[in-house]
N, C-alpha and C. Protein backbone atom coordinates (compact mmCIF):
# COMPACT_ATOMS: atom_id res chain seq x y z
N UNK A 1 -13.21 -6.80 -4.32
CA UNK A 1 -12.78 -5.43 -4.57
C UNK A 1 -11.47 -5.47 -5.36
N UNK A 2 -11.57 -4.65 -6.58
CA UNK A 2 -10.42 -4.40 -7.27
C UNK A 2 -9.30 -3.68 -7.08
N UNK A 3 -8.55 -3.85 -6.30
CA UNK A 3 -7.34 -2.86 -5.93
C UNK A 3 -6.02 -2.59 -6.59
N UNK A 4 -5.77 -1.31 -7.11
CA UNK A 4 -4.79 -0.63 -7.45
C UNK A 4 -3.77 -0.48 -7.28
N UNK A 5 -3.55 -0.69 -6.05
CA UNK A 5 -2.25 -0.80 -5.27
C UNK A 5 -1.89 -2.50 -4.65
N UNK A 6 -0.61 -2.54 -5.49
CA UNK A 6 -0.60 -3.61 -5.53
C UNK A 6 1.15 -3.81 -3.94
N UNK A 7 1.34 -4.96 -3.92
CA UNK A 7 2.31 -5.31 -2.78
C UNK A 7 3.56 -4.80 -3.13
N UNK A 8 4.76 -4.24 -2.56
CA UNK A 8 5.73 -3.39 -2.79
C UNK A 8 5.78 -1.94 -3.71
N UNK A 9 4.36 -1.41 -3.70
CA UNK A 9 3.87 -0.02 -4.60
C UNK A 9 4.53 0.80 -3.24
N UNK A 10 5.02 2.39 -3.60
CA UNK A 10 5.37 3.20 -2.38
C UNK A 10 4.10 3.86 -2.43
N UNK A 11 3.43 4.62 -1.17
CA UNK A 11 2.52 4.93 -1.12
C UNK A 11 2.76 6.18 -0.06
N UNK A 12 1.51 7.22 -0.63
CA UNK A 12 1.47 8.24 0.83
C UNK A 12 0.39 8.34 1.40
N UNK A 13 0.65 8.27 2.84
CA UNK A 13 -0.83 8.83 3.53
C UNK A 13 -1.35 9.90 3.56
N UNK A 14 -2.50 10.09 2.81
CA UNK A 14 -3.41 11.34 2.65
C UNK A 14 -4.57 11.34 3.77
N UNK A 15 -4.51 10.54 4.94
CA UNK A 15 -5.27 10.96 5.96
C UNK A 15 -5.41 10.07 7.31
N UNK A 16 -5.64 10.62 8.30
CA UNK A 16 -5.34 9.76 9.26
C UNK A 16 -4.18 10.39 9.92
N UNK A 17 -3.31 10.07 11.49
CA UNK A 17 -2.76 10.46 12.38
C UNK A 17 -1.37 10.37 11.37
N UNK A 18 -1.02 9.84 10.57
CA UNK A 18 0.26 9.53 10.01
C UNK A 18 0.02 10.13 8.34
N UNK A 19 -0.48 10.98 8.15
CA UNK A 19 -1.10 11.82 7.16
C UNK A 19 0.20 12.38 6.58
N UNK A 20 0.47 12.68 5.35
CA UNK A 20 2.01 12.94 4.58
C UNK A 20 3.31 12.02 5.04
N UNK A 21 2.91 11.09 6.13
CA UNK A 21 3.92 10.21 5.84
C UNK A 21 4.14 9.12 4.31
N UNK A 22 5.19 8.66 3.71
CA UNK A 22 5.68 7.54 2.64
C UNK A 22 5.94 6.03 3.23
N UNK A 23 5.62 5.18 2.46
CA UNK A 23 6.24 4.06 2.88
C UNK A 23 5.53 2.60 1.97
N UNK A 24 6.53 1.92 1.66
CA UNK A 24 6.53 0.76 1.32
C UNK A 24 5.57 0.05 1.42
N UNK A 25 4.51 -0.72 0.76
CA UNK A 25 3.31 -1.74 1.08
C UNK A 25 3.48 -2.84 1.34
N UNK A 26 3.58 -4.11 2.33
CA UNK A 26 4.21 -4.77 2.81
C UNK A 26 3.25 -6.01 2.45
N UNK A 27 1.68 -5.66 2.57
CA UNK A 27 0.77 -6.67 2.28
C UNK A 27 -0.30 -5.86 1.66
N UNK A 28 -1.82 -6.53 1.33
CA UNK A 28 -2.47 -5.87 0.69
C UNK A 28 -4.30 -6.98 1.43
N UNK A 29 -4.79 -6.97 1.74
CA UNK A 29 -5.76 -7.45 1.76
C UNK A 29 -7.20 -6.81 1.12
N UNK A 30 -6.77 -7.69 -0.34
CA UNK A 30 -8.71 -7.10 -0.91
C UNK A 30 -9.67 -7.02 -0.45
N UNK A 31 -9.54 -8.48 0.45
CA UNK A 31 -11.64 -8.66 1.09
C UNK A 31 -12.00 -7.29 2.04
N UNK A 32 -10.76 -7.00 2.85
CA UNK A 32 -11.17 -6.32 4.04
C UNK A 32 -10.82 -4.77 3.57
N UNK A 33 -10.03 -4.87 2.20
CA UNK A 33 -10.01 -3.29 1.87
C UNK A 33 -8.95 -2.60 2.56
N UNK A 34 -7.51 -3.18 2.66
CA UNK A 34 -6.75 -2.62 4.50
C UNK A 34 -5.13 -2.71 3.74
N UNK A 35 -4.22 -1.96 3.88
CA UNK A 35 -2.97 -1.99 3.48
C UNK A 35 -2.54 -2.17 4.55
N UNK A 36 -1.21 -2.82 4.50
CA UNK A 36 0.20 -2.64 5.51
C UNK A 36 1.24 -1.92 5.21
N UNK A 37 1.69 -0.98 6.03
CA UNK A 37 2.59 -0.16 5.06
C UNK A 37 3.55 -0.13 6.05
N UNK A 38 4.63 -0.03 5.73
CA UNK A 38 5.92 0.06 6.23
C UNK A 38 6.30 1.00 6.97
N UNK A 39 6.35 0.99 8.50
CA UNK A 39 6.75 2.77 8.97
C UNK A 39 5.47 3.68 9.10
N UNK A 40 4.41 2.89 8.77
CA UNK A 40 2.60 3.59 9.08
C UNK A 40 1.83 3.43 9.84
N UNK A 41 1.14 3.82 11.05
CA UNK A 41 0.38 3.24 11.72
C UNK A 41 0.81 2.27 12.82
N UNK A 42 2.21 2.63 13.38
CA UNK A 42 3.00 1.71 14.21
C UNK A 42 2.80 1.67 15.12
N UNK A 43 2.18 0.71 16.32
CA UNK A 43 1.62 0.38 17.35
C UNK A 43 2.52 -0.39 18.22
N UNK A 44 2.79 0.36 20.07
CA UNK A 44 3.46 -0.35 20.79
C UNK A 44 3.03 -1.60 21.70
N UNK A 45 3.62 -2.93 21.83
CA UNK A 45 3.00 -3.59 22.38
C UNK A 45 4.32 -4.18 23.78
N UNK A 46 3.32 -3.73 25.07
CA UNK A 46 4.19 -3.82 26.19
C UNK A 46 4.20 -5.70 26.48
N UNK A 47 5.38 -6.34 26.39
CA UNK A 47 4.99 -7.96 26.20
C UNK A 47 6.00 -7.94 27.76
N UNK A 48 5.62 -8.82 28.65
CA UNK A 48 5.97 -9.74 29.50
C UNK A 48 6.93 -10.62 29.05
N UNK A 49 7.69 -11.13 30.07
CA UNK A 49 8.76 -11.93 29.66
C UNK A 49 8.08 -13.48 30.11
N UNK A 50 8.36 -14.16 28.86
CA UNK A 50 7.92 -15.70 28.43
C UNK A 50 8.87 -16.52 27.96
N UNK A 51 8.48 -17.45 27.42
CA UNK A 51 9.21 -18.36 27.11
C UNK A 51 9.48 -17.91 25.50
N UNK A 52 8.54 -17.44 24.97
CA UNK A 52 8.22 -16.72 23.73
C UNK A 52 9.10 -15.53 23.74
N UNK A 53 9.10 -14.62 24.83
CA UNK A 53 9.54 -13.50 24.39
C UNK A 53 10.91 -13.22 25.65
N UNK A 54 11.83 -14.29 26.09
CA UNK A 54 12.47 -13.92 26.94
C UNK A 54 13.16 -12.71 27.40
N UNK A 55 13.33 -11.97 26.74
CA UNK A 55 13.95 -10.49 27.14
C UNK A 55 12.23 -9.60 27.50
N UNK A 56 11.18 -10.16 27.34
CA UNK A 56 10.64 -8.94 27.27
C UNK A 56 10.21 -8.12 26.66
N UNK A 57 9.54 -6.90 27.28
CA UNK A 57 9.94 -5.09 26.65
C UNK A 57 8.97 -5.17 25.76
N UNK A 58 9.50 -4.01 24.64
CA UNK A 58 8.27 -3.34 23.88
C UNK A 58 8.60 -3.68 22.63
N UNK A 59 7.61 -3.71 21.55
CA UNK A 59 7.52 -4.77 20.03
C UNK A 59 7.21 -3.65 19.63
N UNK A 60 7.51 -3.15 18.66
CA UNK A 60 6.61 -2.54 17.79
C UNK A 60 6.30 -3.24 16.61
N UNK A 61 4.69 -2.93 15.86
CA UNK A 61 4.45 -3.51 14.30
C UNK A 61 3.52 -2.31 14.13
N UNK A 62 3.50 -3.07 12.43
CA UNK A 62 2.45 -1.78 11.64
C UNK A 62 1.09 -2.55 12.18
N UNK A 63 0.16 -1.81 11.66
CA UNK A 63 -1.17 -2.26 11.92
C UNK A 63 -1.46 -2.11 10.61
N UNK A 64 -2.82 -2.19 10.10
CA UNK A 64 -3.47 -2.25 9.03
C UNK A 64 -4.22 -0.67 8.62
N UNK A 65 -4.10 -0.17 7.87
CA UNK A 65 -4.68 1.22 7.36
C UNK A 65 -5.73 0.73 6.10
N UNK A 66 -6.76 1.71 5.63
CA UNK A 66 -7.73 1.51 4.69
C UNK A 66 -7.13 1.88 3.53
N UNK A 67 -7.42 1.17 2.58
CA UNK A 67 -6.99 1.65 1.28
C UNK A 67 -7.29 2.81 1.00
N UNK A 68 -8.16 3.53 1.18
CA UNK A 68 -8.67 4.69 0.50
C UNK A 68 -7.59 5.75 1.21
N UNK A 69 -7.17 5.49 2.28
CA UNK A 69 -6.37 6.60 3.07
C UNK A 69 -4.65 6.41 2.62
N UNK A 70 -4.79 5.90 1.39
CA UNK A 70 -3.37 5.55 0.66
C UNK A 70 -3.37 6.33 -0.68
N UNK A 71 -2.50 6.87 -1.52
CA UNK A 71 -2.37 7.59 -2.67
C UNK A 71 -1.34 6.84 -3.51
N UNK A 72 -1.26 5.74 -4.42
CA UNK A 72 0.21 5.34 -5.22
C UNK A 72 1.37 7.01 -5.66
N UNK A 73 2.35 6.25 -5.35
CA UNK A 73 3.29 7.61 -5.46
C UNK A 73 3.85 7.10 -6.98
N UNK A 74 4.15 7.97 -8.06
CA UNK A 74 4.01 7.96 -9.36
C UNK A 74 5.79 7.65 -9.46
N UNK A 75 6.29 6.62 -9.84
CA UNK A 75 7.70 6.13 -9.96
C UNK A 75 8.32 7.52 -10.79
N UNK A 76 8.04 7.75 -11.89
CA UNK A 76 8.53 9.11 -12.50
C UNK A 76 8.43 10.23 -11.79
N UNK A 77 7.54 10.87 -11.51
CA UNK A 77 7.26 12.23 -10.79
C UNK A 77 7.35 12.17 -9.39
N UNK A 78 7.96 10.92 -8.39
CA UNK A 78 7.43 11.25 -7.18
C UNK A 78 6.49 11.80 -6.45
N UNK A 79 5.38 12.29 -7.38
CA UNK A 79 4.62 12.54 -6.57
C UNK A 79 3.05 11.60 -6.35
N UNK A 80 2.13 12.24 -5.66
CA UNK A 80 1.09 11.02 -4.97
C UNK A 80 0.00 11.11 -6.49
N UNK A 81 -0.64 10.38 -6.88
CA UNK A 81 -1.26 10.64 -8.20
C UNK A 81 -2.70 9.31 -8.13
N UNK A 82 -3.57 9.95 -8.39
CA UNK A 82 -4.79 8.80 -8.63
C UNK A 82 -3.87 7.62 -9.38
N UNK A 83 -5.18 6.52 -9.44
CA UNK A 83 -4.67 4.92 -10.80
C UNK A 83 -6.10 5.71 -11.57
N UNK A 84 -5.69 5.02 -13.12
CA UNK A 84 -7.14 4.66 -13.47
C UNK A 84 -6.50 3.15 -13.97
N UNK A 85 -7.57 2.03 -14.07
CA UNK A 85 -7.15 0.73 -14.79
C UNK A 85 -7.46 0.97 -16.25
N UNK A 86 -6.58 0.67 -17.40
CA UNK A 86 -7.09 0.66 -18.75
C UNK A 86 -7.28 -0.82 -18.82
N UNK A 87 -8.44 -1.34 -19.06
CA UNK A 87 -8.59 -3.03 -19.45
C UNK A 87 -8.90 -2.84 -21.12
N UNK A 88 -7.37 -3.61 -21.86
CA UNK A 88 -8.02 -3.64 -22.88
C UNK A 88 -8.12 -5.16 -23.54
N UNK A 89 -8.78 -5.52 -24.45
CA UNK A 89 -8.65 -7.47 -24.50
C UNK A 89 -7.14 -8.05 -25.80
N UNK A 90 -6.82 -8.73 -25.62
CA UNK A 90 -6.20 -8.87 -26.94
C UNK A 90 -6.52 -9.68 -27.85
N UNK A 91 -5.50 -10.19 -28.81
CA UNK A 91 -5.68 -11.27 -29.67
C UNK A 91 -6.25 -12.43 -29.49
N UNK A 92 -6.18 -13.25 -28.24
CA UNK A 92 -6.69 -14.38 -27.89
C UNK A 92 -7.71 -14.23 -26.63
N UNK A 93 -8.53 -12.89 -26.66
CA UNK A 93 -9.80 -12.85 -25.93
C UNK A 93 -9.29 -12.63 -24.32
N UNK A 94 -8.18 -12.56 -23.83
CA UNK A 94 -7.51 -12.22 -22.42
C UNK A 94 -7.46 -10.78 -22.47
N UNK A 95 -7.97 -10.34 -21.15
CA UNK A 95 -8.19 -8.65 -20.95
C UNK A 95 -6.65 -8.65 -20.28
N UNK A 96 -6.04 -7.65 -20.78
CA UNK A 96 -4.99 -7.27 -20.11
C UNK A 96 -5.63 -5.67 -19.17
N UNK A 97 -4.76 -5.58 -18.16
CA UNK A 97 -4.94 -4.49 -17.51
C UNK A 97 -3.77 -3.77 -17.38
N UNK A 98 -3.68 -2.40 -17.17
CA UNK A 98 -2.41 -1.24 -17.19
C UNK A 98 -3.40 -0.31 -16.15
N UNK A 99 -2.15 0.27 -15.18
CA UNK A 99 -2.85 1.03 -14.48
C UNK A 99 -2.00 2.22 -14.95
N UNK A 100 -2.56 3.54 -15.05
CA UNK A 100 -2.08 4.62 -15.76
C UNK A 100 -1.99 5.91 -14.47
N UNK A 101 -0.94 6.53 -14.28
CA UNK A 101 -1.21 7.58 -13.18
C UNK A 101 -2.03 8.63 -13.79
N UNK A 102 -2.54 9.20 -13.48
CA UNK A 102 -3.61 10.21 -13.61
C UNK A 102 -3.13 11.77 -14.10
N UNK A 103 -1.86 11.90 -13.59
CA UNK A 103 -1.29 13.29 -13.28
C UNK A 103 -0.62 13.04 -14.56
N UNK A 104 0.75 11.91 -14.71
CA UNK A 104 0.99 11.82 -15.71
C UNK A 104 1.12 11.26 -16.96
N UNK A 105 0.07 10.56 -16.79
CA UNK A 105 -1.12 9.68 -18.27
C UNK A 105 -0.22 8.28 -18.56
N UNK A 106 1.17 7.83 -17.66
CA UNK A 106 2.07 7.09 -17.92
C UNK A 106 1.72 5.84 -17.32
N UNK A 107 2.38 4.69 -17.65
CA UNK A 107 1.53 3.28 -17.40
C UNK A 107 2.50 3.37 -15.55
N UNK A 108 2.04 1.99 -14.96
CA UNK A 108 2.96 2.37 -13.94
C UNK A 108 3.53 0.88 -14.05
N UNK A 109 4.25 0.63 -13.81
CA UNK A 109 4.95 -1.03 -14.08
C UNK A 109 4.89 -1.20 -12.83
N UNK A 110 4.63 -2.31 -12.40
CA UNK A 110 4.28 -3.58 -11.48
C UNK A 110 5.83 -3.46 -10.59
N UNK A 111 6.31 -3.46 -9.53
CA UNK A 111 7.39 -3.45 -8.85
C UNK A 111 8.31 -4.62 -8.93
């Protein structure tokens, strides 16, 4: 799967319990189709005290969200905006790719 959103893109949630929240992409997994986002989807975990975790208490981490329930937020306009990919080839037969926001037809540069 070809994905758009690439690792440190800001992103908003357009659905799901954390829906209009923003946040940072932390990882990206193609096969499974699943973002990590920063501040999204944050899950408490009650840990016992170990040797591992001597104090104890409660952890929080992100969990994994679906790509599709992510929107790239447009570096110029701040706001949430489709990709399209332009693949075009060049001089020596290598396809370059540009992903273009939708809203405002502008390339988006890589973070």
């Amino acid at each position: 799967m070809k994905m758009a959103i690439k690792k440190n893109d800001m992103v908003k949630i357009i659905s799901g319990d954390d829906k209009g929240k923003e946040g940072r992409v932390i990882e990206v997994d193609a096969k499974k189709g699943r973002l990590l986002v920063e501040g999204v989807n944050v899950h408490k975990r009650h840990m016992r005290k170990s040797q591992a975790y001597p104090e104890g208490g409660i952890h929080e981490r992100e969990l994994a969200i679906a790509y599709s329930n992510a929107m790239l937020i447009d570096p110029d306009t701040k706001q949430a905006t489709r990709i399209r990919l332009d693949r075009t080839i060049d001089g020596n037969g290598r396809a370059q790719v540009k992903r273009l926001a939708v809203k405002s037809g502008k390339e988006i540069k890589m973070p």
